[in-house]
N, C-alpha and C. Protein backbone atom coordinates (compact mmCIF):
# COMPACT_ATOMS: atom_id res chain seq x y z
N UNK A 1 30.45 79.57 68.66
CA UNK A 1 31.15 80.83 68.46
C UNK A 1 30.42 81.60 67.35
N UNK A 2 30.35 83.16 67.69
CA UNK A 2 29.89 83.50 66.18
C UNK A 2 30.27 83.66 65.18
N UNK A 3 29.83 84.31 64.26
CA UNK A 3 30.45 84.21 63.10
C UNK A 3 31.99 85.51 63.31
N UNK A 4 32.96 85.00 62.17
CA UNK A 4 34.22 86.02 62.85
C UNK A 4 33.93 87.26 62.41
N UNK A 5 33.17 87.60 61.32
CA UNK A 5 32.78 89.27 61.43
C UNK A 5 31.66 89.87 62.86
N UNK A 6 31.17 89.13 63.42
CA UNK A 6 30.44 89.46 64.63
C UNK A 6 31.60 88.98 65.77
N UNK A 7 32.71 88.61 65.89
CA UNK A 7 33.26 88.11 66.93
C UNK A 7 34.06 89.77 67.28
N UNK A 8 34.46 89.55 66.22
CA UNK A 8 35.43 91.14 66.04
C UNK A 8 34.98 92.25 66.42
N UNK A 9 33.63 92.42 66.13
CA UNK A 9 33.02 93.66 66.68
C UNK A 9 32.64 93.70 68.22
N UNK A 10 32.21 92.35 68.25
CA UNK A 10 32.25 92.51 69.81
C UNK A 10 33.29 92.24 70.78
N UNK A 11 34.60 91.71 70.08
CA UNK A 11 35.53 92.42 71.20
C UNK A 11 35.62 93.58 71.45
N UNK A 12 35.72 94.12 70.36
CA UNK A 12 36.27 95.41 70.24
C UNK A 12 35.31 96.69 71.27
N UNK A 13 33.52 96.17 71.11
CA UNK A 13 32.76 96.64 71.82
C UNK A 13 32.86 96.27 72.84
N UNK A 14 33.70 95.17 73.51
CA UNK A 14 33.57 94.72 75.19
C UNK A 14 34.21 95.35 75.63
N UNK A 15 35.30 95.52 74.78
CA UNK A 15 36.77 96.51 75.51
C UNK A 15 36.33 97.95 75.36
N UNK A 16 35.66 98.67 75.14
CA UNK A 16 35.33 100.09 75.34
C UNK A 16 33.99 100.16 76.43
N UNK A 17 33.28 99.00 76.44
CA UNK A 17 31.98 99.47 77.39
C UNK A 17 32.79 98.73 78.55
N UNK A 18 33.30 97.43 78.88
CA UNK A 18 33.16 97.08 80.06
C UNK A 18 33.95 97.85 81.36
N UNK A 19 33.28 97.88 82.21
CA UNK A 19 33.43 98.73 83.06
C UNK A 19 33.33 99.88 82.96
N UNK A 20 32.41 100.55 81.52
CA UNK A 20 32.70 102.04 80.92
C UNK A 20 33.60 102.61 81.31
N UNK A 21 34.82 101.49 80.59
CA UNK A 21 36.20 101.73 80.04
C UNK A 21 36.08 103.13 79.07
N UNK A 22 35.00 103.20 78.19
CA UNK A 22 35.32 104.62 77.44
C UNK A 22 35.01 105.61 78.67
N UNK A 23 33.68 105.77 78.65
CA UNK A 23 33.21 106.71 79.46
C UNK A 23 34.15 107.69 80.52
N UNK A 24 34.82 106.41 80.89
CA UNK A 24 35.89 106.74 82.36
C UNK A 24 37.10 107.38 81.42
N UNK A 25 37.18 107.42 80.59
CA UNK A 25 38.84 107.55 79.80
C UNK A 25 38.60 108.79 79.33
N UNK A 26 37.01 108.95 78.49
CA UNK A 26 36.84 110.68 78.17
C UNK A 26 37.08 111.17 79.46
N UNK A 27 36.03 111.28 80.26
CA UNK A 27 35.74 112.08 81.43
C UNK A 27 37.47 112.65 82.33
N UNK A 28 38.57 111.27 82.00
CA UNK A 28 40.00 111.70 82.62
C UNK A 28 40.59 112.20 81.77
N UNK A 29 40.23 112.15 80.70
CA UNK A 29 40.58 113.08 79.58
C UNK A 29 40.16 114.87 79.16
N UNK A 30 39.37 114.67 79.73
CA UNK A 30 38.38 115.94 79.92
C UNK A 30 39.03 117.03 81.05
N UNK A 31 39.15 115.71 82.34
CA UNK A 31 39.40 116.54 83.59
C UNK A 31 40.81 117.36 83.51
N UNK A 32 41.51 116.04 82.86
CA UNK A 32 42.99 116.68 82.43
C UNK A 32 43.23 118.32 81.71
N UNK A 33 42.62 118.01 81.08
CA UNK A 33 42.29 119.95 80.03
C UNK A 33 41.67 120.67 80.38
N UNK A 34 41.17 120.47 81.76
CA UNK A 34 39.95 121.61 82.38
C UNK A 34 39.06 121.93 81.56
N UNK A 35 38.34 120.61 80.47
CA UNK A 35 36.90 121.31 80.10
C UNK A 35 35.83 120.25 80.07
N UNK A 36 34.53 120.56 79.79
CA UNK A 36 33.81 119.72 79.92
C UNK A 36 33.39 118.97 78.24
N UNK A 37 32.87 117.49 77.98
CA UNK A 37 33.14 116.87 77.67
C UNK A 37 31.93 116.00 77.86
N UNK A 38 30.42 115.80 76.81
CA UNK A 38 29.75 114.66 76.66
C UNK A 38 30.80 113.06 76.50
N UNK A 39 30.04 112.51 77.63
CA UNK A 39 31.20 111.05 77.54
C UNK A 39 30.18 110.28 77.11
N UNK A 40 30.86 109.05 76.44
CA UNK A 40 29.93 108.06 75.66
C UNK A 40 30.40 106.91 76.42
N UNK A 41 29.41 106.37 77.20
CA UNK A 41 28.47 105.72 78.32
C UNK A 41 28.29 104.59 77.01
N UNK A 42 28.51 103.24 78.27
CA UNK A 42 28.43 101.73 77.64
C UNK A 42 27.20 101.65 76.76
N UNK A 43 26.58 102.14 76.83
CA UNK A 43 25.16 101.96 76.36
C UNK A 43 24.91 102.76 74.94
N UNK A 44 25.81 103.30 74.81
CA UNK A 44 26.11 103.93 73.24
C UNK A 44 27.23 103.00 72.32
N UNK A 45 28.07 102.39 72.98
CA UNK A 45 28.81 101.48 72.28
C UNK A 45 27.53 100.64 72.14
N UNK A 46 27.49 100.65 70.13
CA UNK A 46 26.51 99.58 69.46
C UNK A 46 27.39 99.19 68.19
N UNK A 47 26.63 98.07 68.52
CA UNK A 47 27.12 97.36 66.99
C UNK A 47 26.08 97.43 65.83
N UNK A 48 26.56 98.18 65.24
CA UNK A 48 25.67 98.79 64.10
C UNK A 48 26.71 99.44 63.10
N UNK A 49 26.18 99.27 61.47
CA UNK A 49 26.60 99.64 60.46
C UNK A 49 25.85 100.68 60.30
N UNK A 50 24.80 101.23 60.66
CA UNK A 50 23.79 101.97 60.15
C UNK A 50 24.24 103.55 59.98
N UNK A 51 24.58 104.09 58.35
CA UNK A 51 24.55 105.55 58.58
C UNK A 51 23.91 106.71 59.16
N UNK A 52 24.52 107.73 59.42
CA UNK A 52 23.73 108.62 60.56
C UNK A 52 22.52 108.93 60.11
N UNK A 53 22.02 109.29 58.95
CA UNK A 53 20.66 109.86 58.45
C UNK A 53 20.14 108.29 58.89
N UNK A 54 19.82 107.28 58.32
CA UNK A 54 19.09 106.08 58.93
C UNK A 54 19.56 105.85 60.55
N UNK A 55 20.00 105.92 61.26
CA UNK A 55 20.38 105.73 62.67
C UNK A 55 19.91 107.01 63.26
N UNK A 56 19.28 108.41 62.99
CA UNK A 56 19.34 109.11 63.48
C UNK A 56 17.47 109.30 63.18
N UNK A 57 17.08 109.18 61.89
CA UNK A 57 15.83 108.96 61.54
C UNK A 57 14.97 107.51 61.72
N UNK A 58 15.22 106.50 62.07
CA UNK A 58 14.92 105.03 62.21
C UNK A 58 15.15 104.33 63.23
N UNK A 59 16.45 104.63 64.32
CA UNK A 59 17.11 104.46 65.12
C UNK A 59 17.05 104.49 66.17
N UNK A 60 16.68 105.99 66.40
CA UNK A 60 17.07 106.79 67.37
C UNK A 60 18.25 106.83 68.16
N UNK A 61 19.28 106.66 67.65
CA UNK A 61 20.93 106.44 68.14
C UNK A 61 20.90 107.81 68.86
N UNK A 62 21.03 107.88 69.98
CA UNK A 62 21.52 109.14 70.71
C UNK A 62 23.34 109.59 70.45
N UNK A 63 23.78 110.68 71.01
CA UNK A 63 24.57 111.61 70.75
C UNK A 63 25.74 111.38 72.02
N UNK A 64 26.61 111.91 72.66
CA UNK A 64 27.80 110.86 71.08
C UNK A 64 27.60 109.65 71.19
N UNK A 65 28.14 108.56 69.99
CA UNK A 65 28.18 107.29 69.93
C UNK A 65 29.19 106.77 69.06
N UNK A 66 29.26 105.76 69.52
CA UNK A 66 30.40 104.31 69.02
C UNK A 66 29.24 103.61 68.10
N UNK A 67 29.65 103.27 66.56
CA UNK A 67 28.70 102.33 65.73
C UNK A 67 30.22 101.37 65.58
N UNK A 68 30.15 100.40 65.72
CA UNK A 68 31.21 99.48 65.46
C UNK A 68 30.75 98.25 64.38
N UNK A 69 31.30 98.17 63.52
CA UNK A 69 30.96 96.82 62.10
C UNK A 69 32.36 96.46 61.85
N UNK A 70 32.01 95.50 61.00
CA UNK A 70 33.13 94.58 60.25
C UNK A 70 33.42 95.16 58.92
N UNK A 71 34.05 95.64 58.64
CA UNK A 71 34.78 95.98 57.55
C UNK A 71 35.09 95.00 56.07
N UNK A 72 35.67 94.17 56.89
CA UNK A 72 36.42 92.63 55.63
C UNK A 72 36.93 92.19 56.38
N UNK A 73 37.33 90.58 56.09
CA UNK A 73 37.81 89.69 56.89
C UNK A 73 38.16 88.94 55.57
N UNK A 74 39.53 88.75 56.09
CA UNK A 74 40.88 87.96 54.78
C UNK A 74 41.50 87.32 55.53
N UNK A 75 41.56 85.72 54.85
CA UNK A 75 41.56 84.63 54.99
C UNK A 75 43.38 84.42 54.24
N UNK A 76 44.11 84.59 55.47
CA UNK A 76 45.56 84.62 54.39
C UNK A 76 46.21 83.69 54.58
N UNK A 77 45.64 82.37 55.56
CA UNK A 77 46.12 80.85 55.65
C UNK A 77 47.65 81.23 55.93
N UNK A 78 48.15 82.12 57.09
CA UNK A 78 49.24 82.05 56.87
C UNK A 78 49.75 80.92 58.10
N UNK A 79 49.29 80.57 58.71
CA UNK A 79 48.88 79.49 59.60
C UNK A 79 48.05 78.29 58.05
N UNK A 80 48.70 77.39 57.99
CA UNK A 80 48.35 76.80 56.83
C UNK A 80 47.46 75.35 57.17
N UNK A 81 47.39 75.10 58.38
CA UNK A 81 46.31 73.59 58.72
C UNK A 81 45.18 74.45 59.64
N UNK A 82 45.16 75.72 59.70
CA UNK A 82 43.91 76.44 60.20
C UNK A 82 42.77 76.62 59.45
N UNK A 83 41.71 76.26 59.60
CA UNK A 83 40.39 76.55 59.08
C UNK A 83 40.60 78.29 58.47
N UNK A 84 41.11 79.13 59.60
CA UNK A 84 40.78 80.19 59.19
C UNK A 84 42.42 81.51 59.48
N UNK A 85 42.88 81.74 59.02
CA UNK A 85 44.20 82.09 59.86
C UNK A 85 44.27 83.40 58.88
N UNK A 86 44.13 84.68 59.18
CA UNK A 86 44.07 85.89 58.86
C UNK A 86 43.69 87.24 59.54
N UNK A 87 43.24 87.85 58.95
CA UNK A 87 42.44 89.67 59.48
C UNK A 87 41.19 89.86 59.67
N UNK A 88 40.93 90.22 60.51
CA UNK A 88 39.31 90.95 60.28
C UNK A 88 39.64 92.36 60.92
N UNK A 89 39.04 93.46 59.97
CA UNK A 89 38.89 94.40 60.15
C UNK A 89 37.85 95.09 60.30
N UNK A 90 38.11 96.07 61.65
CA UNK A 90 37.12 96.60 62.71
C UNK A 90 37.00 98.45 62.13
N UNK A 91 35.57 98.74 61.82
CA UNK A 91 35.52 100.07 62.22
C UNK A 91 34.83 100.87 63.27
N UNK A 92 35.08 101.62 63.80
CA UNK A 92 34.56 102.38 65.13
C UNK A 92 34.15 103.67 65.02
N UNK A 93 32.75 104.17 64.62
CA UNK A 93 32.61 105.09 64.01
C UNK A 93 32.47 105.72 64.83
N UNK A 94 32.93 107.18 65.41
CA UNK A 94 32.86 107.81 66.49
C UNK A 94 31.65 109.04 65.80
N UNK A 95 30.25 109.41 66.68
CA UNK A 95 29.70 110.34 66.22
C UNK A 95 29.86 111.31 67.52
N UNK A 96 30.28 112.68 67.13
CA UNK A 96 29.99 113.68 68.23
C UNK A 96 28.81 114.75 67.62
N UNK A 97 28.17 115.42 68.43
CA UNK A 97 26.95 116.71 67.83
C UNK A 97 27.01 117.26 69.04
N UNK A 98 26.89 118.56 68.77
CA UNK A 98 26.80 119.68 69.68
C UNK A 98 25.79 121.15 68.47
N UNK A 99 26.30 121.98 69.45
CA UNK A 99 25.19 123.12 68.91
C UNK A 99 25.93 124.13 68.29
N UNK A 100 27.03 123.89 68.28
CA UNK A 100 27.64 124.37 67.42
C UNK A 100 29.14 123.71 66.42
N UNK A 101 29.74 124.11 65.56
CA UNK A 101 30.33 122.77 64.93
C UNK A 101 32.01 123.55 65.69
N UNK A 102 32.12 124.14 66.25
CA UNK A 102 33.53 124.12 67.33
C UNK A 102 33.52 123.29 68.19
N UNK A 103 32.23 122.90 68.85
CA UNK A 103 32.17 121.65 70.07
C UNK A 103 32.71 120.18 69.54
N UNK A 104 32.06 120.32 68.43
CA UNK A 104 32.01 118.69 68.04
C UNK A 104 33.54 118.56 67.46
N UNK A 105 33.95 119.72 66.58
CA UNK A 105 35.41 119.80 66.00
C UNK A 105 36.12 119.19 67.39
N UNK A 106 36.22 120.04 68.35
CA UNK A 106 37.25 119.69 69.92
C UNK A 106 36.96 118.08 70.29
N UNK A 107 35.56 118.15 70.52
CA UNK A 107 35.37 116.73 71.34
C UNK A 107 35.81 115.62 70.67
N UNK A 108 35.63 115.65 69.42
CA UNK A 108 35.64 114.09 68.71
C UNK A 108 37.72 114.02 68.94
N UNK A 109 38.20 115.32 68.99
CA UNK A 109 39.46 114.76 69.56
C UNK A 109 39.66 113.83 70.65
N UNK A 110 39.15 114.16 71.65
CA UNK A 110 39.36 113.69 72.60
C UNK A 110 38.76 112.23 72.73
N UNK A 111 37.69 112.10 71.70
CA UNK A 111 37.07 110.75 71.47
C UNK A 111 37.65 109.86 71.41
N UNK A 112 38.86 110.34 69.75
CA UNK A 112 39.82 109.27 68.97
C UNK A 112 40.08 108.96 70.36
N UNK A 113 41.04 110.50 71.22
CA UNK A 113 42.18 109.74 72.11
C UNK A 113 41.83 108.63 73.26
N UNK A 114 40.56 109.08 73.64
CA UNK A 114 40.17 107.95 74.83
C UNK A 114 40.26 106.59 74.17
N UNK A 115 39.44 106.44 72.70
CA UNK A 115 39.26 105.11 72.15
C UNK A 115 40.66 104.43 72.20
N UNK A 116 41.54 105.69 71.47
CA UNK A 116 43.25 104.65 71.02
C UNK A 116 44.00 104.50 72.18
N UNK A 117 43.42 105.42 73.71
CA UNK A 117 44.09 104.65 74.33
C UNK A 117 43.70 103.65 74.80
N UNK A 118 42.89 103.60 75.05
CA UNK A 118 42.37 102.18 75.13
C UNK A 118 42.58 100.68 74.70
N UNK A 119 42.53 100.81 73.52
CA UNK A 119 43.22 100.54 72.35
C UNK A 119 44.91 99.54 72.63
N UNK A 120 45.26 100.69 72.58
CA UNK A 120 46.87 100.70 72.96
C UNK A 120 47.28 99.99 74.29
N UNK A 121 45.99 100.48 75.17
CA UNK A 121 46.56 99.37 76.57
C UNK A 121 46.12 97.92 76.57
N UNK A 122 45.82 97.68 75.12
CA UNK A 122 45.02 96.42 75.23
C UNK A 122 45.57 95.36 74.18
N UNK A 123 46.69 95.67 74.08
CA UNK A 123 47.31 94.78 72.48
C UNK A 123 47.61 93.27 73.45
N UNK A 124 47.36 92.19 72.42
CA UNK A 124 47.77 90.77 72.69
C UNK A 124 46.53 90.10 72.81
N UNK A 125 46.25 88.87 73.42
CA UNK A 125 45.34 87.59 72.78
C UNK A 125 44.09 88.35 73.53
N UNK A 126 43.14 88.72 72.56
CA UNK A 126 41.61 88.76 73.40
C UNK A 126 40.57 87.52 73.50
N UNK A 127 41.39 86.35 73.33
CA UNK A 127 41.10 85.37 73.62
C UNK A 127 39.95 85.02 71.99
N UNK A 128 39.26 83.76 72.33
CA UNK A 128 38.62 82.80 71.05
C UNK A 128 39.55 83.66 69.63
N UNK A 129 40.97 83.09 69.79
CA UNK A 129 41.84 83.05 68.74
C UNK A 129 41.76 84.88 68.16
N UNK A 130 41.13 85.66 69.16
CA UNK A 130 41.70 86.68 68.45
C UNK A 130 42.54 87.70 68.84
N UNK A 131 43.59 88.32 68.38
CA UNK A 131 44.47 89.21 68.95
C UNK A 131 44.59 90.49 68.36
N UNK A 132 45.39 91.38 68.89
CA UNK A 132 45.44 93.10 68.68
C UNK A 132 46.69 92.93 68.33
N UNK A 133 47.67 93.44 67.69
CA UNK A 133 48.69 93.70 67.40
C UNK A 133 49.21 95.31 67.75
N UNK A 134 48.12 96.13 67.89
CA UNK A 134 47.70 97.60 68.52
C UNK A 134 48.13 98.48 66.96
N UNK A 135 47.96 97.58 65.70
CA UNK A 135 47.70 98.49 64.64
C UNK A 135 46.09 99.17 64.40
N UNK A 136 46.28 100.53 64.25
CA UNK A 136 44.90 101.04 63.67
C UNK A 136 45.15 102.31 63.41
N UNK A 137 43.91 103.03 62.75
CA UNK A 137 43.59 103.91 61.37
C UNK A 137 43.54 105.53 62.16
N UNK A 138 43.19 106.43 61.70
CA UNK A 138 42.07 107.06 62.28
C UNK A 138 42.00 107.63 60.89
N UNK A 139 40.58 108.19 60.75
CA UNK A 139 40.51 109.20 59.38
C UNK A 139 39.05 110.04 60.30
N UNK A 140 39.55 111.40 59.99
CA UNK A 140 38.21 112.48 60.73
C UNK A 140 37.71 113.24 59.22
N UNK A 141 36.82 113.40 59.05
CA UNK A 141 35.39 113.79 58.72
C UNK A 141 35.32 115.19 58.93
N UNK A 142 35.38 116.63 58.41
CA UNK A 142 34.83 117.32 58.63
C UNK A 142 33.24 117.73 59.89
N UNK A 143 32.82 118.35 60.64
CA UNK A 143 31.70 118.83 60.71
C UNK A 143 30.57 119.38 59.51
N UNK A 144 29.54 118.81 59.73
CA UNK A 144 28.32 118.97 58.64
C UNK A 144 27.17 119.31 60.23
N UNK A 145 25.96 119.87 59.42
CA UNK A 145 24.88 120.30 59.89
C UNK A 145 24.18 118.54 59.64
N UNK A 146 23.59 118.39 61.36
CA UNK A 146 22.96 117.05 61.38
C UNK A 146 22.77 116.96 62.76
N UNK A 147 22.41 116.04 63.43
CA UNK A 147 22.94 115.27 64.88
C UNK A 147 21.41 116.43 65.33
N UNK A 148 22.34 117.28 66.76
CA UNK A 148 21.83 117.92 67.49
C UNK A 148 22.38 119.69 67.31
N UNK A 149 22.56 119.83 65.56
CA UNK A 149 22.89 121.08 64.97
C UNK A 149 24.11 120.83 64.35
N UNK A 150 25.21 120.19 64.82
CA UNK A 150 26.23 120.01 63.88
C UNK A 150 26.55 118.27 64.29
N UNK A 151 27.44 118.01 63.48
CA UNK A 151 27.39 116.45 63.63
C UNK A 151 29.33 116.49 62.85
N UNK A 152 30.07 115.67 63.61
CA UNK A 152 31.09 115.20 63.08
C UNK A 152 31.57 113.68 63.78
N UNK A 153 32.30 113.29 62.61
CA UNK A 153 32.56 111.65 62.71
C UNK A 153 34.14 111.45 62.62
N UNK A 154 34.66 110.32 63.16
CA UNK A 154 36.00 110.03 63.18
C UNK A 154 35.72 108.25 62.99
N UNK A 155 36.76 107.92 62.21
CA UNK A 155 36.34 106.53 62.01
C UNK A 155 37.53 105.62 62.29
N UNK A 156 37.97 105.01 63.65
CA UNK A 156 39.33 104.51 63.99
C UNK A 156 39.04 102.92 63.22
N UNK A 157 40.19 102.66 62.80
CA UNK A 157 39.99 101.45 62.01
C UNK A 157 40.98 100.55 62.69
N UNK A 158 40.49 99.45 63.28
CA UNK A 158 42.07 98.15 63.76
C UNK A 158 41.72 97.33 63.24
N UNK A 159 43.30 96.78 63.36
CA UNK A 159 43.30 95.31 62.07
C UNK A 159 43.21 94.25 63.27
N UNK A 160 42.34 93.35 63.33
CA UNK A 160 42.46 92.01 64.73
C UNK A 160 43.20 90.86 63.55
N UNK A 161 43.73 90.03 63.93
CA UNK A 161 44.72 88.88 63.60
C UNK A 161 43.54 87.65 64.56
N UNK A 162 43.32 86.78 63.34
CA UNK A 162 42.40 85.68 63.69
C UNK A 162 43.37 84.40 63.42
N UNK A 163 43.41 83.69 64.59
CA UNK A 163 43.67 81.98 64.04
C UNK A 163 42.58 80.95 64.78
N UNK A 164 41.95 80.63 63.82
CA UNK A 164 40.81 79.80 64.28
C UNK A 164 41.14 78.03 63.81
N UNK A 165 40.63 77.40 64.40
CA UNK A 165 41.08 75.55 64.09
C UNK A 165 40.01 75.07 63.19
């Protein structure tokens, strides 16, 4: 098994790419509001910490994207004969860029919403001892000049519940 800060991220990344589960969720999200809508395609969900100036200069992370890392992982033995019985916490950095900073303002809405629903339809055991409880964050970021002319970020944060033996 890997380590539980890499376990976490890649649930969290299985459940948005597989079956481009995101992709499909913007795009019905999109269709719903009658507008159009860059969708972020399995292949942009990465597991990467890397900030946008290094991911964008070093990288080449294309536009929009999912960077997903481990946050912290606390060990709260509340399960008390478990090796490991606590939190690990997931962040999901959502990047949108467009050509102007009204695009990216709109879209990264619709980002959060595809991600949390997702999210939300997915609470209970994701199996190797880890589960969703369907708590999480969001905090949005202004638009700044970056990306592909403007660049804005949303950063959904969930708490996973680990009991490991």
């Amino acid at each position: 098994m890997p380590p539980l800060t890499l376990l976490g991220t890649q649930k969290v990344a299985g459940l948005l790419a597989a079956g481009n589960a995101l992709g499909q969720q913007i795009a019905q999200l999109a269709a719903e509001a009658s507008i159009l809508i860059p969708t972020i395609e399995a292949e942009r969900v990465l597991l990467s910490s890397a900030p946008p100036d290094l991911a964008d200069n070093n990288m080449q992370f294309a536009y929009p994207r999912i960077c997903i890392y481990s946050g912290s992982v606390k060990n709260t033995q509340v399960e008390k004969f478990r090796s490991f019985s606590g939190t690990i916490e997931v962040f999901s950095d959502i990047w949108a860029s467009g050509d102007f900073a009204t695009q990216t303002d709109e879209w990264i809405h619709y980002y959060i919403e595809a991600v949390t629903t997702i999210l939300r339809a997915n609470t209970g055991n994701w199996g190797d001892g880890i589960f969703f409880s369907g708590r999480y964050q969001v905090k949005l970021q202004p638009p700044k000049v970056g990306g592909l002319g403007f660049v804005e970020v949303a950063t959904v944060t969930c708490i996973l519940d680990a009991s490991i033996s």
